[in-house]
N, C-alpha and C. Protein backbone atom coordinates (compact mmCIF):
# COMPACT_ATOMS: atom_id res chain seq x y z
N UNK A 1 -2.82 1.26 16.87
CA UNK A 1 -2.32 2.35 16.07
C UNK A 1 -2.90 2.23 14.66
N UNK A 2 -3.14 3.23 14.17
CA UNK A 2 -3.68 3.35 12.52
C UNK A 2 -2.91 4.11 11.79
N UNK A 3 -2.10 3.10 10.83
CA UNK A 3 -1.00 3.48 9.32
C UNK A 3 -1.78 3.92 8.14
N UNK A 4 -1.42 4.63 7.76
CA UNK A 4 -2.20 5.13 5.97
C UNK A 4 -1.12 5.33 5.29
N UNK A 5 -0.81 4.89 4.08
CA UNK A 5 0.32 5.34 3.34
C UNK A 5 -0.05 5.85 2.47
N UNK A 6 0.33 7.24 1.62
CA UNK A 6 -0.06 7.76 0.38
C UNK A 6 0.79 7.97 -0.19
N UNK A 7 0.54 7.69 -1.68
CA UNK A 7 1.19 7.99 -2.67
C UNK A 7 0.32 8.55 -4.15
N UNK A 8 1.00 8.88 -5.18
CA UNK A 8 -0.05 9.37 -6.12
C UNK A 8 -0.91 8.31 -6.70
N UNK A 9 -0.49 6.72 -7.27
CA UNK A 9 -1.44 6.14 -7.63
C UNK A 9 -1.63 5.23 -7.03
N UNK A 10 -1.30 5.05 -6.19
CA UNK A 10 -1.66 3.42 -5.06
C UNK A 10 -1.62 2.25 -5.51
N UNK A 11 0.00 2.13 -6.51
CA UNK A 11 0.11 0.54 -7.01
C UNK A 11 1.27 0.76 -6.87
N UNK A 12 2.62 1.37 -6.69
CA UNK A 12 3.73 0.10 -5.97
C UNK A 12 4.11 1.23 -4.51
N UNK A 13 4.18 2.26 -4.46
CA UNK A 13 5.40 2.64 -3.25
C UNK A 13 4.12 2.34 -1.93
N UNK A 14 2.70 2.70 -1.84
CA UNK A 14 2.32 2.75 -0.87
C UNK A 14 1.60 1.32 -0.73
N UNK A 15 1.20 0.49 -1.53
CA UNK A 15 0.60 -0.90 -1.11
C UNK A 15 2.30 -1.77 -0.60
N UNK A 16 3.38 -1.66 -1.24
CA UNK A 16 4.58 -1.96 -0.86
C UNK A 16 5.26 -2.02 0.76
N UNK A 17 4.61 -0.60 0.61
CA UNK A 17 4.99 0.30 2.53
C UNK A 17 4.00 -0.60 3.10
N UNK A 18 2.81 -0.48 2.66
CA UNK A 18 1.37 -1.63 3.19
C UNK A 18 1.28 -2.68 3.81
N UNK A 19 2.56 -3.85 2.87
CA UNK A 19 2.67 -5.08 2.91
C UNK A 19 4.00 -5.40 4.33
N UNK A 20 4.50 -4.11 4.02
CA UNK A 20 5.74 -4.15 4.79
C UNK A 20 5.18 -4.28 6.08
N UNK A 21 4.62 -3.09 6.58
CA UNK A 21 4.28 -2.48 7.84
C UNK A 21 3.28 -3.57 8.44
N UNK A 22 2.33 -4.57 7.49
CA UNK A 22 1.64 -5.62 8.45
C UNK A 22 2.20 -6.73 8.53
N UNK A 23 3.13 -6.66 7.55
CA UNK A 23 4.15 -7.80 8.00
C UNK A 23 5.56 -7.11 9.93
N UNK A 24 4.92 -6.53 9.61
CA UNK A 24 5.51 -6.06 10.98
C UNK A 24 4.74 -5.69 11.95
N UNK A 25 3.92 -5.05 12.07
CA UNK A 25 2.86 -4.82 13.21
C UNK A 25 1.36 -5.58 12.64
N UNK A 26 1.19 -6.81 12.67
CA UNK A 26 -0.13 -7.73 12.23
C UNK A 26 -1.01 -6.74 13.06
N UNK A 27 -1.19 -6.23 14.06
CA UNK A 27 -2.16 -5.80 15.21
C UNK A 27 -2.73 -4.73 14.84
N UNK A 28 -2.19 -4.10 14.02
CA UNK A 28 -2.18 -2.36 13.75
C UNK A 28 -3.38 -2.33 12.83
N UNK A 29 -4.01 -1.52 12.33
CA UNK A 29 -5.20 -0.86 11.39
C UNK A 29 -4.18 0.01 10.36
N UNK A 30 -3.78 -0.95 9.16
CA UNK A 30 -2.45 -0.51 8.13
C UNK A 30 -3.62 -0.43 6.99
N UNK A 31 -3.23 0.46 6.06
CA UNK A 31 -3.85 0.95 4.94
C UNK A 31 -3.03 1.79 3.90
N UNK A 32 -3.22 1.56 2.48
CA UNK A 32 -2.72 2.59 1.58
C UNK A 32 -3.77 3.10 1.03
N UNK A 33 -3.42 4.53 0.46
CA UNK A 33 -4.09 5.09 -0.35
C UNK A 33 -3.42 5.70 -1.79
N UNK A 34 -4.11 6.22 -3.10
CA UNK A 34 -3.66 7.17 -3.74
C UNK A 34 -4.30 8.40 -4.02
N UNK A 35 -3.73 9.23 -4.42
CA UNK A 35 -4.29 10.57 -4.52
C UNK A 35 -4.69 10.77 -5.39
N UNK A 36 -3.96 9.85 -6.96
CA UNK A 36 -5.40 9.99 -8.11
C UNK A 36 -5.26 8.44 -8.65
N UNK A 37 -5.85 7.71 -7.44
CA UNK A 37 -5.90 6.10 -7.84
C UNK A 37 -7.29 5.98 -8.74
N UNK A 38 -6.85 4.85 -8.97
CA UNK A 38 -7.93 4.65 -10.32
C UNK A 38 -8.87 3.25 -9.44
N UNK A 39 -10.07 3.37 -9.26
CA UNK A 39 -10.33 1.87 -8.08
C UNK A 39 -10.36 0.84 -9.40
N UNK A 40 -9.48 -0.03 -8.50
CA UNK A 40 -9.67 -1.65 -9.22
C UNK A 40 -8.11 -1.25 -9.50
N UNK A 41 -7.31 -0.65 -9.94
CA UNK A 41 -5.79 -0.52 -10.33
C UNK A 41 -5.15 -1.65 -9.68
N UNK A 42 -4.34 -2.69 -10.26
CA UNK A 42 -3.84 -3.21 -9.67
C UNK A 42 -2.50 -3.09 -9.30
N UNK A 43 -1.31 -3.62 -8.18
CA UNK A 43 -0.20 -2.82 -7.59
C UNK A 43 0.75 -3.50 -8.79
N UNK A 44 1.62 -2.64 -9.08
CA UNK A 44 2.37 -2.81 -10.27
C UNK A 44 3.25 -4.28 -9.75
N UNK A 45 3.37 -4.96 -11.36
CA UNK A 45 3.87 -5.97 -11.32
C UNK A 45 5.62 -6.00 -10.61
N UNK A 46 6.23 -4.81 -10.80
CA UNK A 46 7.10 -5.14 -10.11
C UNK A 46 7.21 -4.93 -8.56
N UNK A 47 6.25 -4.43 -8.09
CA UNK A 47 6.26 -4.26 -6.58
C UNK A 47 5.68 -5.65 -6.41
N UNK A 48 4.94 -6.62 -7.00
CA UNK A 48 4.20 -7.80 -6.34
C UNK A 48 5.61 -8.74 -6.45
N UNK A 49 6.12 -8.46 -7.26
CA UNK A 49 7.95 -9.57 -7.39
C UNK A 49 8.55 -9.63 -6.35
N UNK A 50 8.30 -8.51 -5.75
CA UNK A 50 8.97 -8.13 -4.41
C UNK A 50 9.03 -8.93 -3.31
């Protein structure tokens, strides 16, 4: 199965959903995206606390 998660900047709700979902299905083809990500952005510090 292949996951994509989107959100507008791709640093906490969809790398979050990201981390979740391959921590639950390792097997799967899991991915986030954003819709106006900036490349190199890193996922906000409070989603990595998480």
């Amino acid at each position: 199965m292949k996951i994509i998660f989107v959100c507008s900047g791709n640093t906490c709700r969809s790398p979050l959903a990201e981390s979740i979902a391959k921590s639950l299905l390792p097997h799967d083809s899991i991915a986030s995206r954003g819709l106006f990500a900036v490349e190199g952005q890193a996922i906000s510090k409070e989603s990595l606390e998480l």
